[in-house]
N, C-alpha and C. Protein backbone atom coordinates (compact mmCIF):
# COMPACT_ATOMS: atom_id res chain seq x y z
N UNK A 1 67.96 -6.71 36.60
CA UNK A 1 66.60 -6.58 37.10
C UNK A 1 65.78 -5.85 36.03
N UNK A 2 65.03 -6.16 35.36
CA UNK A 2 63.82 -5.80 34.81
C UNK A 2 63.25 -4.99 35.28
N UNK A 3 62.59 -3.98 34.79
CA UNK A 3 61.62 -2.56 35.23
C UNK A 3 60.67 -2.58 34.84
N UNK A 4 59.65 -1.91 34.92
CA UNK A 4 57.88 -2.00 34.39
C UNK A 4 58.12 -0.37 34.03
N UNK A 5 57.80 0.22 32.98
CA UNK A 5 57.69 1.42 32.69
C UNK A 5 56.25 1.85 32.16
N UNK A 6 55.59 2.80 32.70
CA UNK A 6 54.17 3.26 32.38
C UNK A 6 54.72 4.65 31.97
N UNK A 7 53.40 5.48 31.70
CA UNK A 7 52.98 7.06 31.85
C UNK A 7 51.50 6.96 31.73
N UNK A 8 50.76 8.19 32.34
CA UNK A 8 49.52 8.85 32.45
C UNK A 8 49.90 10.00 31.22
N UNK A 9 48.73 10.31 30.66
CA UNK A 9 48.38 11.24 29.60
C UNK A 9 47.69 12.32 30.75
N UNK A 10 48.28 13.67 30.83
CA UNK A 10 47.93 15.15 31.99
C UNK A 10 47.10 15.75 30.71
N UNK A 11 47.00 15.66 29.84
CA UNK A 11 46.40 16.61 29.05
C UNK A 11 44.85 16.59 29.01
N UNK A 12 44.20 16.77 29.78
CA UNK A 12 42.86 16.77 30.14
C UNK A 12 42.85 17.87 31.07
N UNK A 13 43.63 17.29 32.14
CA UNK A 13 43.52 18.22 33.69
C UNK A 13 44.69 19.30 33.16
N UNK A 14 45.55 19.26 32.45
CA UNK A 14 46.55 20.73 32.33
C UNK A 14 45.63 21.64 31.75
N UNK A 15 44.48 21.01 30.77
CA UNK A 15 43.78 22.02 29.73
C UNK A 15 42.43 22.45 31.10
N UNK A 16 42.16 22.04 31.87
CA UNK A 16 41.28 22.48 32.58
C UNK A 16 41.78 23.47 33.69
N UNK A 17 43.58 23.52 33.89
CA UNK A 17 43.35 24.43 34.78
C UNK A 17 43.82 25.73 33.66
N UNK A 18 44.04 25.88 32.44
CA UNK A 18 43.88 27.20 32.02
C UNK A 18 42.55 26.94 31.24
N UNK A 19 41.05 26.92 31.98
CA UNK A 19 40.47 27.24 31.67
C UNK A 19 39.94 26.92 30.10
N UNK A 20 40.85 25.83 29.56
CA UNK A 20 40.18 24.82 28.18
C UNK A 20 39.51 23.34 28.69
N UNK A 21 38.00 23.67 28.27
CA UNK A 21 37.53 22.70 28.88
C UNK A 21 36.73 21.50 27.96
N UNK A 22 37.00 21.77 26.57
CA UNK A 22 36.69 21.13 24.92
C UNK A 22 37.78 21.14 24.15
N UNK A 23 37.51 19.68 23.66
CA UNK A 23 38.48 19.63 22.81
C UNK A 23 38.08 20.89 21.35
N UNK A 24 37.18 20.64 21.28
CA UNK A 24 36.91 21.98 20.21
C UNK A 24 37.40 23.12 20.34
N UNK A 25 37.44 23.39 21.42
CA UNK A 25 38.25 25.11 21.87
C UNK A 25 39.83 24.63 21.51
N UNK A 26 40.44 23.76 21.67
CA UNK A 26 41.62 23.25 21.25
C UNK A 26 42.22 23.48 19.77
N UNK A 27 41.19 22.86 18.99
CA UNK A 27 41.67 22.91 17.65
C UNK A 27 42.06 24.35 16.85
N UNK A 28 41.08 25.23 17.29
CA UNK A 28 41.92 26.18 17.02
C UNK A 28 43.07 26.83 17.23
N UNK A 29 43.45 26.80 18.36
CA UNK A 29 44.66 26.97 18.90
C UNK A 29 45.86 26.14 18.33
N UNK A 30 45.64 25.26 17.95
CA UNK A 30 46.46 24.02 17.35
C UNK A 30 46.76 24.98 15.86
N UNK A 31 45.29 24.80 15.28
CA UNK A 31 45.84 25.70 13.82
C UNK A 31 46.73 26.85 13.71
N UNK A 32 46.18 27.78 14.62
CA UNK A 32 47.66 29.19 15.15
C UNK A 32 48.64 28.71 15.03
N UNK A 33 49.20 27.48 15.49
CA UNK A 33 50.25 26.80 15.27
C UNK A 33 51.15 26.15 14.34
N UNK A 34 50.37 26.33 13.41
CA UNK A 34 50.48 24.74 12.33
C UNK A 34 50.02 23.85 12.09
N UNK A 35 49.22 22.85 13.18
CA UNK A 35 49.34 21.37 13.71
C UNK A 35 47.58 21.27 13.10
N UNK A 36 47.17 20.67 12.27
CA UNK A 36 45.62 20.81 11.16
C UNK A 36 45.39 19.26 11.47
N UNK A 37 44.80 19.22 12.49
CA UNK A 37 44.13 18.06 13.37
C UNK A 37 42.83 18.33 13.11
N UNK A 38 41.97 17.33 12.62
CA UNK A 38 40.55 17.22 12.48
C UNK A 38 40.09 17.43 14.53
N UNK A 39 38.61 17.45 14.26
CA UNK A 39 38.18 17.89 15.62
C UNK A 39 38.38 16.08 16.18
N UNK A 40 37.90 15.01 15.48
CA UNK A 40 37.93 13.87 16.31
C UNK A 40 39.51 13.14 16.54
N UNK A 41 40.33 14.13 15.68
CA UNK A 41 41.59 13.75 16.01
C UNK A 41 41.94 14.31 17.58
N UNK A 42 41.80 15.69 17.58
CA UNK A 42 41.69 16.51 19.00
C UNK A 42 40.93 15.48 20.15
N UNK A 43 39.49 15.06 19.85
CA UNK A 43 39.00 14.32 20.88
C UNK A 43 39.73 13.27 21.57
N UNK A 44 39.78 12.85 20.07
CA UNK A 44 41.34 11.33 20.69
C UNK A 44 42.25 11.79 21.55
N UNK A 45 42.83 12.68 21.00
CA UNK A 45 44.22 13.09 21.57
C UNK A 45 43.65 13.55 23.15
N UNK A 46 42.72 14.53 23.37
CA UNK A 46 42.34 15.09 24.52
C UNK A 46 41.24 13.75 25.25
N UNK A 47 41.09 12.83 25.03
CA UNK A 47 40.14 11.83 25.94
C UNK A 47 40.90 10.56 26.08
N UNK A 48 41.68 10.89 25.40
CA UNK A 48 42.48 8.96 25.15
C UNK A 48 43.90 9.33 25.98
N UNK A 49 44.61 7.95 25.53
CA UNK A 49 45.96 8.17 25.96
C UNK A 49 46.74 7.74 24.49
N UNK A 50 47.44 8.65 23.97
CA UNK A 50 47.96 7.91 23.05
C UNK A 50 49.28 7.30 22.64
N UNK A 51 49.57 6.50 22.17
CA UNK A 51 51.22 5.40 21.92
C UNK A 51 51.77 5.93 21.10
N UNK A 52 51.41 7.17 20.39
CA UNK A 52 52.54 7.87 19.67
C UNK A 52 52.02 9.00 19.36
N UNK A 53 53.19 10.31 19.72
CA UNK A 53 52.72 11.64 19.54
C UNK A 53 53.81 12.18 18.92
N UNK A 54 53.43 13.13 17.54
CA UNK A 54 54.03 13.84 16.99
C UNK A 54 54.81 15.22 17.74
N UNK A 55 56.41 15.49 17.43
CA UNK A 55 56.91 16.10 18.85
C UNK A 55 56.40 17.71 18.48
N UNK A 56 56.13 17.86 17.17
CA UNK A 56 55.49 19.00 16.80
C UNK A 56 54.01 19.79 17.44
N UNK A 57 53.22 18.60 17.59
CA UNK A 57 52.29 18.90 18.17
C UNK A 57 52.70 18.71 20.11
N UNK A 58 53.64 17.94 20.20
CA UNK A 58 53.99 18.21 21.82
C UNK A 58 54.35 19.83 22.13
N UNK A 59 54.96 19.70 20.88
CA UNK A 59 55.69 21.37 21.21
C UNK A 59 54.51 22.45 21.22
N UNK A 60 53.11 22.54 20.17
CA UNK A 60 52.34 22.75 19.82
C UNK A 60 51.21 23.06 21.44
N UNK A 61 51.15 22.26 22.35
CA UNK A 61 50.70 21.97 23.40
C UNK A 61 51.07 22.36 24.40
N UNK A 62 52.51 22.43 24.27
CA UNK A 62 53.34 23.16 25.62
C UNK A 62 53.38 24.34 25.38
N UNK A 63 53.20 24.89 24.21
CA UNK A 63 53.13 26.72 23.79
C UNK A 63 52.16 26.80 24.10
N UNK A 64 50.64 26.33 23.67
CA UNK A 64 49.54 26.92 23.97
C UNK A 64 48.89 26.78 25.67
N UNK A 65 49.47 25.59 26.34
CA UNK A 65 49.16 25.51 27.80
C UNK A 65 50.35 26.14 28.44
N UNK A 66 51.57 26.54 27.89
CA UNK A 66 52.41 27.30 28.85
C UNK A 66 53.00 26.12 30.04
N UNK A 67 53.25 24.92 29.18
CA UNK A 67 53.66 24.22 30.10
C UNK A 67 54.54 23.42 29.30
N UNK A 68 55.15 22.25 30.50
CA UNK A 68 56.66 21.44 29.71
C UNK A 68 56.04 20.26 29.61
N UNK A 69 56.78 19.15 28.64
CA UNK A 69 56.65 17.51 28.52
C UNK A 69 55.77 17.05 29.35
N UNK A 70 56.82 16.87 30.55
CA UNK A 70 56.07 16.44 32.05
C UNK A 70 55.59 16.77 32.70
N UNK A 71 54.76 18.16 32.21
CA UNK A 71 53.43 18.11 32.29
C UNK A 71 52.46 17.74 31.97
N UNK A 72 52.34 17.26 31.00
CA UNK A 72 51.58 16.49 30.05
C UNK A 72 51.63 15.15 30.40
N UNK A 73 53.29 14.17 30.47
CA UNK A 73 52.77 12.89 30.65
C UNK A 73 53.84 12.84 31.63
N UNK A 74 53.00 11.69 32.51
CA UNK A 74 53.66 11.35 33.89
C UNK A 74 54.18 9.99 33.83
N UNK A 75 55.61 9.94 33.74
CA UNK A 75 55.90 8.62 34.04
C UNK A 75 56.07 7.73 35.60
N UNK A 76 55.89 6.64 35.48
CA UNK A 76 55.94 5.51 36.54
C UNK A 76 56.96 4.69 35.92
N UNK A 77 57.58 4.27 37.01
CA UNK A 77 58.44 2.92 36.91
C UNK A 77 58.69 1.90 37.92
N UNK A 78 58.80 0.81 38.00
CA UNK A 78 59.04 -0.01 39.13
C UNK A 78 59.72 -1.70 38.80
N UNK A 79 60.62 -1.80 39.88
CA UNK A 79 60.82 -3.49 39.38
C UNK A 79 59.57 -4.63 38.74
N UNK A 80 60.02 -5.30 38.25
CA UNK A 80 59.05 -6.07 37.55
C UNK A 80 59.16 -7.21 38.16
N UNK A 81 58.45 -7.87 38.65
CA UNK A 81 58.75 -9.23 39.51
C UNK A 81 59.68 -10.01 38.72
N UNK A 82 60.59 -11.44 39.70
CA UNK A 82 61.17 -12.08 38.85
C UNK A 82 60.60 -13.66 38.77
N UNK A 83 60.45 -13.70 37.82
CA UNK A 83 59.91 -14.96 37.34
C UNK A 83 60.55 -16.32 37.64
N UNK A 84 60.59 -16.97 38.32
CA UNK A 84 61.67 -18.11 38.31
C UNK A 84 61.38 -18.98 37.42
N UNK A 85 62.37 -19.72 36.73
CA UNK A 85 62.33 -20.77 35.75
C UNK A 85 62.75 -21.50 35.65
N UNK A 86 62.07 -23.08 35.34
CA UNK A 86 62.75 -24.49 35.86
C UNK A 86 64.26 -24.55 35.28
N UNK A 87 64.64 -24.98 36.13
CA UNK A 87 66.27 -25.22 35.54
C UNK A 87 66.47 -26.93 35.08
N UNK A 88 65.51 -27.99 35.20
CA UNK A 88 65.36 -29.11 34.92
C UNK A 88 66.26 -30.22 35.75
N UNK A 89 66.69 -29.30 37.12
CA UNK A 89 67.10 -29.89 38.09
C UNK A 89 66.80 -30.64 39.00
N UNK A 90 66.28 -31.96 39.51
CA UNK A 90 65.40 -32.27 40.54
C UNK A 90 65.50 -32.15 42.22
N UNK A 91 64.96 -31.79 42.80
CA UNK A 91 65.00 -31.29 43.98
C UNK A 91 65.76 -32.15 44.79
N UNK A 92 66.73 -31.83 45.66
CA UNK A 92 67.27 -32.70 46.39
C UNK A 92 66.77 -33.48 47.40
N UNK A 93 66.65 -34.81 47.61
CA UNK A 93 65.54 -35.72 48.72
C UNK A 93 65.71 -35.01 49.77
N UNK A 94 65.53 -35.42 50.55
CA UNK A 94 65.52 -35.10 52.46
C UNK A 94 66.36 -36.30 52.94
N UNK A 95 67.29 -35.70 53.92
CA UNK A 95 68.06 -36.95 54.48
C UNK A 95 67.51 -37.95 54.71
N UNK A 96 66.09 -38.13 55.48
CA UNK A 96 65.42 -39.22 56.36
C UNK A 96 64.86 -39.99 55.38
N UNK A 97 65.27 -40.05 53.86
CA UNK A 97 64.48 -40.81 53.27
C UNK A 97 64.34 -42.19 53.35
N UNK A 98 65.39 -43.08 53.92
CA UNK A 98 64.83 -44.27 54.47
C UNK A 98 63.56 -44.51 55.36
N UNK A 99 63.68 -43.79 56.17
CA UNK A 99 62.50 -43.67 57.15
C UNK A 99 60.81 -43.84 56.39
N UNK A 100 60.95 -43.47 55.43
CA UNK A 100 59.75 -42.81 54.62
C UNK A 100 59.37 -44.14 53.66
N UNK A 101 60.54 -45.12 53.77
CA UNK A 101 59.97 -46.35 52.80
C UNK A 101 59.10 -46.98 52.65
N UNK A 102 57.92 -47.70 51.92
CA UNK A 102 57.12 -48.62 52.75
C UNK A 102 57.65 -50.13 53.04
N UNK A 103 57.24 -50.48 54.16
CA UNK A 103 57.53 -51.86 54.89
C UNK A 103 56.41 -53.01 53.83
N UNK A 104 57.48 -53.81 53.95
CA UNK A 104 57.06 -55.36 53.54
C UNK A 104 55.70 -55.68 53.89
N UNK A 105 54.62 -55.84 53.40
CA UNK A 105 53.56 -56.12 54.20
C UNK A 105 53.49 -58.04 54.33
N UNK A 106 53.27 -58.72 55.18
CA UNK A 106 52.54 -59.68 55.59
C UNK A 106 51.47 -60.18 56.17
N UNK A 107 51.35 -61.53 54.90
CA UNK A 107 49.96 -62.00 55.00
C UNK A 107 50.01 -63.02 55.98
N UNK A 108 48.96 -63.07 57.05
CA UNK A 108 48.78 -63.99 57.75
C UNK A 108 47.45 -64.93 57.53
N UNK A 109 47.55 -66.08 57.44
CA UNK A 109 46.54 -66.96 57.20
C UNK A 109 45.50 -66.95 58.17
N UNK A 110 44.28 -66.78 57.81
CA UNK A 110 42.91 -67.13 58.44
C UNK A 110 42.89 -68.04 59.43
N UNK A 111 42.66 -67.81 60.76
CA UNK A 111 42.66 -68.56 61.90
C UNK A 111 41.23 -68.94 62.04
């Protein structure tokens, strides 16, 4: 069975409940750290969702919000529907298929 795997990006709402409410107030905190992110890199990171994060700066994030991974991103998962696919088999008739024939038609001459 196939799975559908997502996540949500928390790093918006984790930075709002300690009271960081700009990505600008961010970047500095980042530098304390190490992690020398331009400010529109910060915006990205804090407005977007992003497909690949450096684990330095994860780590970077969980020190300065005082929080873990999954806090930050929330995963989802769920079966993935299953697709059926022709097997190039043809469907088996129905017993009554005589029944279903058409009849001989006849012509009768003009009276």
């Amino acid at each position: 069975m196939k799975r559908k795997v997502g996540y949500t990006w928390r790093l918006r709402e984790v930075m709002a409940q300690h009271q960081i409410f700009t990505a600008t107030e961010l970047v500095p905190l980042l530098h304390e750290r190490g992690i020398d992110l331009s400010a529109s890199q910060v915006h990205r990171l804090v407005s977007g969702t992003p497909e690949r994060l450096s684990l330095q700066v994860m780590a970077a994030l969980c020190d300065i919000l005082s929080c873990t991974p999954a806090d930050l991103v929330a995963t989802t998962a769920e079966n993935a529907g299953v697709r059926k696919t022709a097997t190039g088999d043809l469907p088996t008739p129905p017993a009554n298929v005589a029944k279903l024939r058409p009849r001989a038609a006849r012509i009768l001459p003009d009276a």
